[in-house]
Protein backbone atom coordinates (compact mmCIF):
# COMPACT_ATOMS: atom_id res chain seq x y z
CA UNK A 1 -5.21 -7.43 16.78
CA UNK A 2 -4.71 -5.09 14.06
CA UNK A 3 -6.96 -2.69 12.76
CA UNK A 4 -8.47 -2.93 9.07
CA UNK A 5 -5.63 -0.29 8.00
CA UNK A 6 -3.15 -2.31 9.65
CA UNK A 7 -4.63 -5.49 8.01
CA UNK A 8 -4.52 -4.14 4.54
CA UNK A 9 -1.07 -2.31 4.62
CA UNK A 10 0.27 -6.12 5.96
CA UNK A 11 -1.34 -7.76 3.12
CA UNK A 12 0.16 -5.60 0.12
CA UNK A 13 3.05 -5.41 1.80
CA UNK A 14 3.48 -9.19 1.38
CA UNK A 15 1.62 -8.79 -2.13
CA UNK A 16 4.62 -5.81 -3.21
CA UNK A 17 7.12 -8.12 -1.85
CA UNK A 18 5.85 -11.30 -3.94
CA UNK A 19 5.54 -9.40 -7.07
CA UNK A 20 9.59 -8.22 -6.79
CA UNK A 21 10.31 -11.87 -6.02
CA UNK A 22 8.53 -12.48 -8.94
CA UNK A 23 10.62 -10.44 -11.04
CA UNK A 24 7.97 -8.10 -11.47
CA UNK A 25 9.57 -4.89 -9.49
CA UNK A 26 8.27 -2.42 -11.85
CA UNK A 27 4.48 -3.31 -10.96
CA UNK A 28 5.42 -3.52 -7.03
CA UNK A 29 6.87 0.43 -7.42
CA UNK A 30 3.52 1.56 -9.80
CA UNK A 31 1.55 0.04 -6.85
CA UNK A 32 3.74 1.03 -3.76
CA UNK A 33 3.73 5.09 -5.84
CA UNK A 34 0.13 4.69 -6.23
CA UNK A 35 -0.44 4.09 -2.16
CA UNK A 36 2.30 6.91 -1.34
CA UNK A 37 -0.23 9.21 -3.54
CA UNK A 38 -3.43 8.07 -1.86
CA UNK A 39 -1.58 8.72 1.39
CA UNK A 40 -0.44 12.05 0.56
CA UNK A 41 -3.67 12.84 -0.37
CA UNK A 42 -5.28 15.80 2.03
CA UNK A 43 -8.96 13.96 1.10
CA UNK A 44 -8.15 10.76 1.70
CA UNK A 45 -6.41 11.57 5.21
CA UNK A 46 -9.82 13.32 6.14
CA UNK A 47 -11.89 10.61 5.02
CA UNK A 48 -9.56 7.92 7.00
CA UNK A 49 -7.63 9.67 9.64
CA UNK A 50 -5.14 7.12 11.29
């Protein structure tokens, strides 16, 4: 069983994926840049450490 962090990086995963088949590719990179950010980010590691 996956953890919650697991959980939620499957789900927009399948949401980034729907939104290119979509035709909406520039909203799934926004999003997908957005996550890569928050992951970067020295607080947010500390606050979640994985």
């Amino acid at each position: 069983m996956y953890d919650r962090h697991g959980q939620a990086l499957d789900l927009l995963e399948r949401a980034l994926h729907l939104m290119d088949e979509e035709g909406r590719p520039l909203v799934a990179a926004r999003i997908a840049a957005a996550i890569d950010d928050l992951l970067r980010d020295p607080k947010v590691r500390e606050q979640h450490p994985n």
